[in-house]
N, C-alpha and C. Protein backbone atom coordinates (compact mmCIF):
# COMPACT_ATOMS: atom_id res chain seq x y z
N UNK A 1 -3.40 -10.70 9.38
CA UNK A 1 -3.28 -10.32 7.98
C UNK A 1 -1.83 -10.02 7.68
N UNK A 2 -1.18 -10.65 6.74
CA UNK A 2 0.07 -10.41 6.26
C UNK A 2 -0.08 -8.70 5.12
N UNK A 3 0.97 -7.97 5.56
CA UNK A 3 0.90 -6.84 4.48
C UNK A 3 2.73 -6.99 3.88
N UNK A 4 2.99 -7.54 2.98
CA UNK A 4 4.37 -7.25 2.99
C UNK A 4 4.38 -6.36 1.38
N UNK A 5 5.38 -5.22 1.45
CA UNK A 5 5.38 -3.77 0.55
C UNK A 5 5.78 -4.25 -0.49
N UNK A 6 5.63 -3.84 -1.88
CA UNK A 6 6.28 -4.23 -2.84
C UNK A 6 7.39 -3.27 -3.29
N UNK A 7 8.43 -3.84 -3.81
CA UNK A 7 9.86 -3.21 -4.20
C UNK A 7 10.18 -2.83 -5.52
N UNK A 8 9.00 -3.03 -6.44
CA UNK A 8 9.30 -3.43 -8.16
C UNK A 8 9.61 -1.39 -8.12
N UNK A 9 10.38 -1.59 -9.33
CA UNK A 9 10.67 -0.26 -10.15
C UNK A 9 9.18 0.22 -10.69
N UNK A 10 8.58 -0.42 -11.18
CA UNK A 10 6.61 0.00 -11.30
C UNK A 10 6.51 0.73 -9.93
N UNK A 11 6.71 -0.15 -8.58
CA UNK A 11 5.72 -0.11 -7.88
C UNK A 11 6.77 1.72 -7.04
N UNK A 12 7.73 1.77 -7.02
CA UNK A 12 8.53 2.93 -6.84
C UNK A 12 7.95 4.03 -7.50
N UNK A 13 7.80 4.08 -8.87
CA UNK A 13 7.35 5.10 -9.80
C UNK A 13 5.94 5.89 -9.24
N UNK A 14 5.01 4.78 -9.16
CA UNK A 14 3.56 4.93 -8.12
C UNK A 14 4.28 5.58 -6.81
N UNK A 15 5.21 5.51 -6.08
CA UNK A 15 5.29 6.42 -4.94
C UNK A 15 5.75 7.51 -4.85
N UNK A 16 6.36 7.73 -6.28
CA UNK A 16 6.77 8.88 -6.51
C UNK A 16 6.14 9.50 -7.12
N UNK A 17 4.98 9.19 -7.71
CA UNK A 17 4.48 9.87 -8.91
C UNK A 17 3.18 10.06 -8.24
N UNK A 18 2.41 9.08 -7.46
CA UNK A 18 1.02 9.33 -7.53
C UNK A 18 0.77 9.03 -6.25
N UNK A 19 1.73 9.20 -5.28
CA UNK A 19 1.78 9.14 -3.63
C UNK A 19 0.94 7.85 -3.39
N UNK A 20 1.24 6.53 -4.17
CA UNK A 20 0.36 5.27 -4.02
C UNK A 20 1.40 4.05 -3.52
N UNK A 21 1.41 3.28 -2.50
CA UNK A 21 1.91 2.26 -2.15
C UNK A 21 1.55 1.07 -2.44
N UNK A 22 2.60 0.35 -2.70
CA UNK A 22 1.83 -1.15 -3.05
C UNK A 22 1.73 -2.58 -2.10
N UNK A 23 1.14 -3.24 -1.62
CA UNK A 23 1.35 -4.51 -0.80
C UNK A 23 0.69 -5.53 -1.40
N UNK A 24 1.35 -6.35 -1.09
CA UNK A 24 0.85 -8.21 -0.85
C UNK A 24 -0.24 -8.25 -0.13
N UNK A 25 -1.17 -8.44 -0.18
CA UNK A 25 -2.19 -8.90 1.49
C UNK A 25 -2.74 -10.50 0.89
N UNK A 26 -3.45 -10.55 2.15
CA UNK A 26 -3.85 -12.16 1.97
C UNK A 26 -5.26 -12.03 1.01
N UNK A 27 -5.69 -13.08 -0.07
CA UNK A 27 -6.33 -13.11 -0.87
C UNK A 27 -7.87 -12.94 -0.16
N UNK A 28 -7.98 -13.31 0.93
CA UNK A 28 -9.49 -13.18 1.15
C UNK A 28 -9.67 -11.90 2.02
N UNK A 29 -8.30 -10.99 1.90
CA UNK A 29 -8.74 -9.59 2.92
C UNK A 29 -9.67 -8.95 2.07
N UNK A 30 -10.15 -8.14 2.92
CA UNK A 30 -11.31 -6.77 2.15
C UNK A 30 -10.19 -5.85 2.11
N UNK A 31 -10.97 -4.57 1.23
CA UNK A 31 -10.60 -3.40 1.09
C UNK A 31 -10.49 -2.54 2.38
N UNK A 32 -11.49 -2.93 3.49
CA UNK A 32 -11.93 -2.24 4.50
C UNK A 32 -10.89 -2.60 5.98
N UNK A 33 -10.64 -3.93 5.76
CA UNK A 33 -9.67 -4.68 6.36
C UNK A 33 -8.21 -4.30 5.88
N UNK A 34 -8.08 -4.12 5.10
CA UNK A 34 -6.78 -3.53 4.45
C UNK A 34 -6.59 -1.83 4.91
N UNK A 35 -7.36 -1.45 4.58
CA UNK A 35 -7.18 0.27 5.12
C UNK A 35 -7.00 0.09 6.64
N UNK A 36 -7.86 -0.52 7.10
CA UNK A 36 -8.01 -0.39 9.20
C UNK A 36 -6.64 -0.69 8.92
N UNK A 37 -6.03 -2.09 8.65
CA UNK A 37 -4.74 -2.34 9.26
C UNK A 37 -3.37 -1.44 8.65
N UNK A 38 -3.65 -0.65 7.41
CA UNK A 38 -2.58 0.28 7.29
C UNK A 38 -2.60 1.60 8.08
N UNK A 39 -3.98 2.17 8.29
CA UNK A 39 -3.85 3.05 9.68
C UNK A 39 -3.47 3.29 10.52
N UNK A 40 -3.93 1.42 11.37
CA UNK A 40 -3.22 1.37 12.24
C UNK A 40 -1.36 1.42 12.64
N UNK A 41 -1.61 0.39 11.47
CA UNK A 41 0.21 0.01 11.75
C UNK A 41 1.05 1.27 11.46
N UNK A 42 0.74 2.10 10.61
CA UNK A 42 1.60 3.37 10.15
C UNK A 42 0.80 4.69 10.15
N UNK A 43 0.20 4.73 11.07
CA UNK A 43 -0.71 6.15 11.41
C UNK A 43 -0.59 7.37 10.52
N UNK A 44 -1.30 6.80 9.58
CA UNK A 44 -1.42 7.25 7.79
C UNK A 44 -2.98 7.27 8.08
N UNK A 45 -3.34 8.56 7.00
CA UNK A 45 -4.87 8.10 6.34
C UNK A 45 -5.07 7.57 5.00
N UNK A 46 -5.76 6.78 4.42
CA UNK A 46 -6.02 6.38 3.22
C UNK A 46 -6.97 6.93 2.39
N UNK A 47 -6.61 7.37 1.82
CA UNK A 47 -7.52 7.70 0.58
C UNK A 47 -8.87 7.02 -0.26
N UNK A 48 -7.87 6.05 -0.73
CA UNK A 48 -8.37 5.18 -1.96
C UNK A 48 -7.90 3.77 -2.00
N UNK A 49 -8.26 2.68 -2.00
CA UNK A 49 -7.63 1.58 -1.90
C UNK A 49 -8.26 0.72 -3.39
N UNK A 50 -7.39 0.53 -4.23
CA UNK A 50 -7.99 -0.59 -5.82
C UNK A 50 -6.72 -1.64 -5.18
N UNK A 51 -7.86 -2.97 -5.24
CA UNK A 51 -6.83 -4.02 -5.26
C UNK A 51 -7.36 -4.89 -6.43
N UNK A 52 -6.42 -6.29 -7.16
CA UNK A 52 -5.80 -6.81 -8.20
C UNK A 52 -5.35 -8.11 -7.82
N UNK A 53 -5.90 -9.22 -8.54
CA UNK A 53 -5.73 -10.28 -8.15
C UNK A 53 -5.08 -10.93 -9.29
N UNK A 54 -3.65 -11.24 -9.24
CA UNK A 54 -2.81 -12.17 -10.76
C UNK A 54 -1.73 -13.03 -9.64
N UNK A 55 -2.05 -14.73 -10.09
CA UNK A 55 -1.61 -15.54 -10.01
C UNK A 55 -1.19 -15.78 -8.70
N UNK A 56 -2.68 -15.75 -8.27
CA UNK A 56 -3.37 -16.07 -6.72
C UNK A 56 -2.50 -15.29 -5.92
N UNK A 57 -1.98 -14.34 -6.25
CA UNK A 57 -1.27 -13.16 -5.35
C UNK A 57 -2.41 -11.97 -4.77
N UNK A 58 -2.92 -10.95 -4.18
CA UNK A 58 -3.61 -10.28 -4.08
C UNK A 58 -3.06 -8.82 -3.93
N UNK A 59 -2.93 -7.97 -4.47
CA UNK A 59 -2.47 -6.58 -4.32
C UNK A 59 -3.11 -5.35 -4.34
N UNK A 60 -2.66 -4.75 -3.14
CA UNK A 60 -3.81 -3.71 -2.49
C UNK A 60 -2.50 -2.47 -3.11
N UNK A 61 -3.35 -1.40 -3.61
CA UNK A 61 -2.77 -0.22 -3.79
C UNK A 61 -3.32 1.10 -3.19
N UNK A 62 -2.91 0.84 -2.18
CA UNK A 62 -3.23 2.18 -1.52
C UNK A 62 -2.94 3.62 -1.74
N UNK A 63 -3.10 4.66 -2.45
CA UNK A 63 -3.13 6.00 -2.01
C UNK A 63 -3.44 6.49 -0.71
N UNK A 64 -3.03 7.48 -0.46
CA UNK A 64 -2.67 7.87 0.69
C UNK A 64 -3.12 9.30 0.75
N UNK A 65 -3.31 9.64 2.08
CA UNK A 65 -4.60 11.22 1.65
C UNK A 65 -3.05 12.30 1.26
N UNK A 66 -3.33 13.35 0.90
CA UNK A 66 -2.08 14.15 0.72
C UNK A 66 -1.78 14.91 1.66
N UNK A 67 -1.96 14.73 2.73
CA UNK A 67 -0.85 15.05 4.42
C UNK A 67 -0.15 13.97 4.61
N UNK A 68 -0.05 13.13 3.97
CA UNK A 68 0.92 11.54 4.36
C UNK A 68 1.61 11.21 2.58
N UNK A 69 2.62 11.67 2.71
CA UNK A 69 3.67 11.04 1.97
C UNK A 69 4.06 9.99 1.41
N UNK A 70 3.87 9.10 0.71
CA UNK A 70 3.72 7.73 0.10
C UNK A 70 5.40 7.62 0.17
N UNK A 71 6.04 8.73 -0.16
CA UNK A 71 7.30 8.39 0.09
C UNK A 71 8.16 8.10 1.12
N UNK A 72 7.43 8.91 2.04
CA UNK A 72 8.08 9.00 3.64
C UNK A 72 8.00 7.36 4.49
N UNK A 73 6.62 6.67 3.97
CA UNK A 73 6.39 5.68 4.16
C UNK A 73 7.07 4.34 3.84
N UNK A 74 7.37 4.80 2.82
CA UNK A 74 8.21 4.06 1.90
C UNK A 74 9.66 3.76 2.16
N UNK A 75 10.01 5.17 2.52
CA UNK A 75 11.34 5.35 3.39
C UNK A 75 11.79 4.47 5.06
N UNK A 76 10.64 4.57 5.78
CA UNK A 76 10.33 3.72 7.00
C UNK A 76 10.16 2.12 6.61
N UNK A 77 10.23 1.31 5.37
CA UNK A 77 9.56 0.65 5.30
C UNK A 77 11.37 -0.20 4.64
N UNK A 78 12.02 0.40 4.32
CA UNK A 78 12.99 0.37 3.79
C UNK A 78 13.17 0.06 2.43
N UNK A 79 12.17 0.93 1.14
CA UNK A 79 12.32 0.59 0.05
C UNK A 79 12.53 1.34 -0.53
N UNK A 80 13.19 2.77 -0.32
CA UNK A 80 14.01 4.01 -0.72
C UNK A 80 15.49 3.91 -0.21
């Protein structure tokens, strides 16, 4: 599964504002598939995951429980 982070000034505001991250994933991932592999890869818990499908792109927005920092993540990820 590809996860690559999004960089938009929107998607910044969400990490600052509502401890929510944004990614790319591949169009036929699940929600459930998407959380396991952000767990894993960044030993985060997830909250809440709404994903959004525009112009065959797929975007998972993860919140993040509030012991894990959407920003800190963000920071490791290199988009702060």
């Amino acid at each position: 599964m590809k996860l690559k982070p999004i960089a938009t000034e929107k998607a910044i505001m969400k990490v600052e504002r509502d401890n929510i991250i944004s990614f790319l994933v591949d169009e036929n991932s699940t929600k459930a598939e998407i959380e396991k592999e952000i767990e894993n890869l960044f030993k985060v818990k997830v909250e809440k995951i709404r994903t959004s499908v525009r112009n065959n792109q797929k975007i998972a927005y993860v919140k993040l429980n509030k012991k894990y920092l959407a920003i800190d993540l963000a920071t490791k990820l290199g988009l702060m």
